[in-house]
Protein backbone atom coordinates (compact mmCIF):
# COMPACT_ATOMS: atom_id res chain seq x y z
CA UNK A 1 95.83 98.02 72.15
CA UNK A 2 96.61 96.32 68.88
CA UNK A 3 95.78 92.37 68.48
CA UNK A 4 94.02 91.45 65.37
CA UNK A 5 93.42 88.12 67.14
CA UNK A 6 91.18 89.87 69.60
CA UNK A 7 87.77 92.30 68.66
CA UNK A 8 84.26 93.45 69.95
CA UNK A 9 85.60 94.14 73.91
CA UNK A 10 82.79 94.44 76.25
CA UNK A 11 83.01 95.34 79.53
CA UNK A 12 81.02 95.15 82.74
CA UNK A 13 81.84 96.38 86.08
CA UNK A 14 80.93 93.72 88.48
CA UNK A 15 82.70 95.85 91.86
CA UNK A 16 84.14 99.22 92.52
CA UNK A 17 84.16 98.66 96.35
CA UNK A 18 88.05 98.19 97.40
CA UNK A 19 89.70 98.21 94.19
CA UNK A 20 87.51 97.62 90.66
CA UNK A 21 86.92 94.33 89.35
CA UNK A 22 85.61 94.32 85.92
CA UNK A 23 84.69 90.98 83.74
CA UNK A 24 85.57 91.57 79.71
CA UNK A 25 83.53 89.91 77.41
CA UNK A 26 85.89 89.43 73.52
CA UNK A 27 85.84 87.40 70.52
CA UNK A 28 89.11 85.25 70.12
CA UNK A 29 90.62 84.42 66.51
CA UNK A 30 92.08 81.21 67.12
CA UNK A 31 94.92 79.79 64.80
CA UNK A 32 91.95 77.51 62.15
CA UNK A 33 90.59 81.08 61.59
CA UNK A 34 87.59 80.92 63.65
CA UNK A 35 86.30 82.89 66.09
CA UNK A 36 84.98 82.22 69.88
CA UNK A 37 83.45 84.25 72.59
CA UNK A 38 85.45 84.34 75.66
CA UNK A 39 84.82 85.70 79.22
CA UNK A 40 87.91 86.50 81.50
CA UNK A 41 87.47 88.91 85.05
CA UNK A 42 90.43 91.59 86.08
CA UNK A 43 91.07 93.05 89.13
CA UNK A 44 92.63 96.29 88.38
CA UNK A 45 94.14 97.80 91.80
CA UNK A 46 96.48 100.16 89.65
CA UNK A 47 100.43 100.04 89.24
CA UNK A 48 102.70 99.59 92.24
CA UNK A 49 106.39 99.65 93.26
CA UNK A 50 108.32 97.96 95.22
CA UNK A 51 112.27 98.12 96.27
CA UNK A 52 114.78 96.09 98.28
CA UNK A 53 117.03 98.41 100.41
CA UNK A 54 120.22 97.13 100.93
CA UNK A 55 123.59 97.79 102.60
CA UNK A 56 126.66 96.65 101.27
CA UNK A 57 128.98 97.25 103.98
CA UNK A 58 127.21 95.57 106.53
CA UNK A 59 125.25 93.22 103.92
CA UNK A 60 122.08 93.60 105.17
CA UNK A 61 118.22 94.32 103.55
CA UNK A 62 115.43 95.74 105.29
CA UNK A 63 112.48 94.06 104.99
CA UNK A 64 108.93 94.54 106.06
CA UNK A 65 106.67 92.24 108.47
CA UNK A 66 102.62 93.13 108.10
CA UNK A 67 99.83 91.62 107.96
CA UNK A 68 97.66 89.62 104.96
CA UNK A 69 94.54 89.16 105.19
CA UNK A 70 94.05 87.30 101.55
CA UNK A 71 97.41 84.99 102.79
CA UNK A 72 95.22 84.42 105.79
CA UNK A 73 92.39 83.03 104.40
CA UNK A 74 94.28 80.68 102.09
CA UNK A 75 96.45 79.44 104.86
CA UNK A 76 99.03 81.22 106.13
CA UNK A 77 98.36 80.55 109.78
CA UNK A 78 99.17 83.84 111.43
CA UNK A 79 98.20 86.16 108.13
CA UNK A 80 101.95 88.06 108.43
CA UNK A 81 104.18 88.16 105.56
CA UNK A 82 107.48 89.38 105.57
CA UNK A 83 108.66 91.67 102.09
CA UNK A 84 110.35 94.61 101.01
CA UNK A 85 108.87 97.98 100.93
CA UNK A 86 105.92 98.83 98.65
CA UNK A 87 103.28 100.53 97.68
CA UNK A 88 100.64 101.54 94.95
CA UNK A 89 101.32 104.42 92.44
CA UNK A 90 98.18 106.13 92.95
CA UNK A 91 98.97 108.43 90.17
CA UNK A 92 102.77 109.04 91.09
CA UNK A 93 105.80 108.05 88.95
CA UNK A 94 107.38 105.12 89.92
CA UNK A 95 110.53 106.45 91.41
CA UNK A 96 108.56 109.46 93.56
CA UNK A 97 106.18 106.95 94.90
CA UNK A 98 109.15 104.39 96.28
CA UNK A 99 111.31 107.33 97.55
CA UNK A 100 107.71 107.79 99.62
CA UNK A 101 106.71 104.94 100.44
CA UNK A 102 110.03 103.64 101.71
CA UNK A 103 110.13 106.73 104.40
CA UNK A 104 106.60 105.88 105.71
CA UNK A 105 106.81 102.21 105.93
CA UNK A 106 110.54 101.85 107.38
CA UNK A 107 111.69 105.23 108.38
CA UNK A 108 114.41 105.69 106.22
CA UNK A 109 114.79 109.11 103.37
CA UNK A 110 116.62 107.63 100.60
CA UNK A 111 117.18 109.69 96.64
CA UNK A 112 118.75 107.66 94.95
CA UNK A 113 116.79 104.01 93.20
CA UNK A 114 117.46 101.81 90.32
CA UNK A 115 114.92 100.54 88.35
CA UNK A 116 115.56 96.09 87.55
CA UNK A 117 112.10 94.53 86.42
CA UNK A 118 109.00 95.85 85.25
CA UNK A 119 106.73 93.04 85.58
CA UNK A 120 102.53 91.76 85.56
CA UNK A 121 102.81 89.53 89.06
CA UNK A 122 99.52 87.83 88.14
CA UNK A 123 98.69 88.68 84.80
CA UNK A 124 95.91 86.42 83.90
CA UNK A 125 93.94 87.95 86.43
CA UNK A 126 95.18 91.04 87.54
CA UNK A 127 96.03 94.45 85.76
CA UNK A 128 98.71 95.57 87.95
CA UNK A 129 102.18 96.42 86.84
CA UNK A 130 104.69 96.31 89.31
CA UNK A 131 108.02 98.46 89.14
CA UNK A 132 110.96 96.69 90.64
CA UNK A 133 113.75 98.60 92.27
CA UNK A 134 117.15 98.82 94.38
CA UNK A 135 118.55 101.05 96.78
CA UNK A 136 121.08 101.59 99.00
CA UNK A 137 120.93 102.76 102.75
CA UNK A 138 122.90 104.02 105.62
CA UNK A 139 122.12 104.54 109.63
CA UNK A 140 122.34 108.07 108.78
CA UNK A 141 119.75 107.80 106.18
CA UNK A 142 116.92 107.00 109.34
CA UNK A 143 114.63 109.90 109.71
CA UNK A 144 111.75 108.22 111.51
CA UNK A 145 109.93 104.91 113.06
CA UNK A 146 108.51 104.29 109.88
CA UNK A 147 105.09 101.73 110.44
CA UNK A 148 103.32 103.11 107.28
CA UNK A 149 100.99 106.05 107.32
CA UNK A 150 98.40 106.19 109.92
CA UNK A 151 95.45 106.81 107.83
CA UNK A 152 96.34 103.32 105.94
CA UNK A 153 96.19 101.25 109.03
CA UNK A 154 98.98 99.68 107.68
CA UNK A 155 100.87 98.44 111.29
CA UNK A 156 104.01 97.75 109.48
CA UNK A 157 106.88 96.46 111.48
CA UNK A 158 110.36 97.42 110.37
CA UNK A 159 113.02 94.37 110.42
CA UNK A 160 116.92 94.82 109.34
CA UNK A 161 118.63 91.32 108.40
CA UNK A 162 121.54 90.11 107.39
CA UNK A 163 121.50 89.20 103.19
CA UNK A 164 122.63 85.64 104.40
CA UNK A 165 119.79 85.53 106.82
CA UNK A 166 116.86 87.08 104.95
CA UNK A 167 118.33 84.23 101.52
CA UNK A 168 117.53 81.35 104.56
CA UNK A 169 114.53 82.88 105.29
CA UNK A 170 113.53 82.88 101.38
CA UNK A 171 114.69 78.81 101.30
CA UNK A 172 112.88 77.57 104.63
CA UNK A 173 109.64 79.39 103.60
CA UNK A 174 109.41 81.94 105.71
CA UNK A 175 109.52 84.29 102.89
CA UNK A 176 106.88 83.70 100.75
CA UNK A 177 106.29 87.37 98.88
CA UNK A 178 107.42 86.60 95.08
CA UNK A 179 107.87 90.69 94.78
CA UNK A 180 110.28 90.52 97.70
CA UNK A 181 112.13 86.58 96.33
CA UNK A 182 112.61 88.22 93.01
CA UNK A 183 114.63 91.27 94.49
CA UNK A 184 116.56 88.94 96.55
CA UNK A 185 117.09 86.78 93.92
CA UNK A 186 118.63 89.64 91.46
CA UNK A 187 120.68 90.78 94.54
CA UNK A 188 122.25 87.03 94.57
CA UNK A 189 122.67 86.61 90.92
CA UNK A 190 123.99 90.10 90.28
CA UNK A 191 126.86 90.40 93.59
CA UNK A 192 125.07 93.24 94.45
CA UNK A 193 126.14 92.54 98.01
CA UNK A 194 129.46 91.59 97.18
């Protein structure tokens, strides 16, 4: 980490219970030349990946339907969000952990992925960098239920939509996830369904 702007970093762990939330004590050089204390907390929950499947012949994504807890308490009514596929690193590469985390939570064994964003989701409060990427399935692809693993109590239900249908569900609201908006999005803007 190099910023001359920034010096004398302490830190203090203030919870290690879930995921680790740490509050970071610095100095600040702001543009007169002076310096001020400044106190900013960061949840760090590690890296994470994420990856719209997609079908071009019959233009349709798979998404995922689970539920939120945290979208719960700050109004979602029912807690359930609907995404795409993803999961946290936990010490994999990018690439190996989307391959796996896209057979547990929808069932389906796919090689190849393309990388399109790196990018901080929340990054004035959160450490997490999330890899965003592409792939393409087939039927024959479908090696299981999918549902997530069992130990992560995950209840994951698997849904298959049209592109059309899951860009009306991103307008009327019903998609809320940016992760999952963002892939759709680049699908849109880049014809990958074309």
């Amino acid at each position: 980490m190099k910023n001359s702007r920034i010096r004398n970093i302490r830190k203090e762990l203030l919870s290690d219970n879930w995921y680790t939330l740490n509050k970071f004590t610095f100095e600040y050089r702001k543009e007169d030349g002076t310096w001020e204390t400044q106190q900013r907390e960061a949840y760090d929950r590690g890296n994470g990946a994420a990856i719209l499947l997609y079908n071009k012949k019959k233009r349709t994504v798979v998404l995922t339907r689970q539920f939120r807890m945290p979208t719960y308490v700050n109004g979602n009514e029912d807690g359930m969000m609907i995404e795409v596929c993803a999961g946290l690193l936990d010490g994999d590469h990018p690439e190996d952990c989307i391959r796996k985390e896209v057979e547990e939570e929808t069932g389906y064994q796919i090689h190849d992925v393309q990388k399109v964003y790196e990018t901080y989701m929340s990054p004035g409060s959160v450490t997490e960098i999330l890899y965003l990427f592409i792939g393409a399935y087939e039927d024959r692809m479908k090696v299981g239920e999918g549902g997530g693993a069992e130990h992560e109590t995950e209840n994951i239900e698997v849904l298959e939509v049209s592109f059309d249908g899951a860009l009306g569900m991103m307008r009327s609201g019903e998609i809320k996830d940016a992760k999952t908006m963002m892939l759709l999005q680049y699908a849109l803007i880049s014809g990958l369904l074309d």
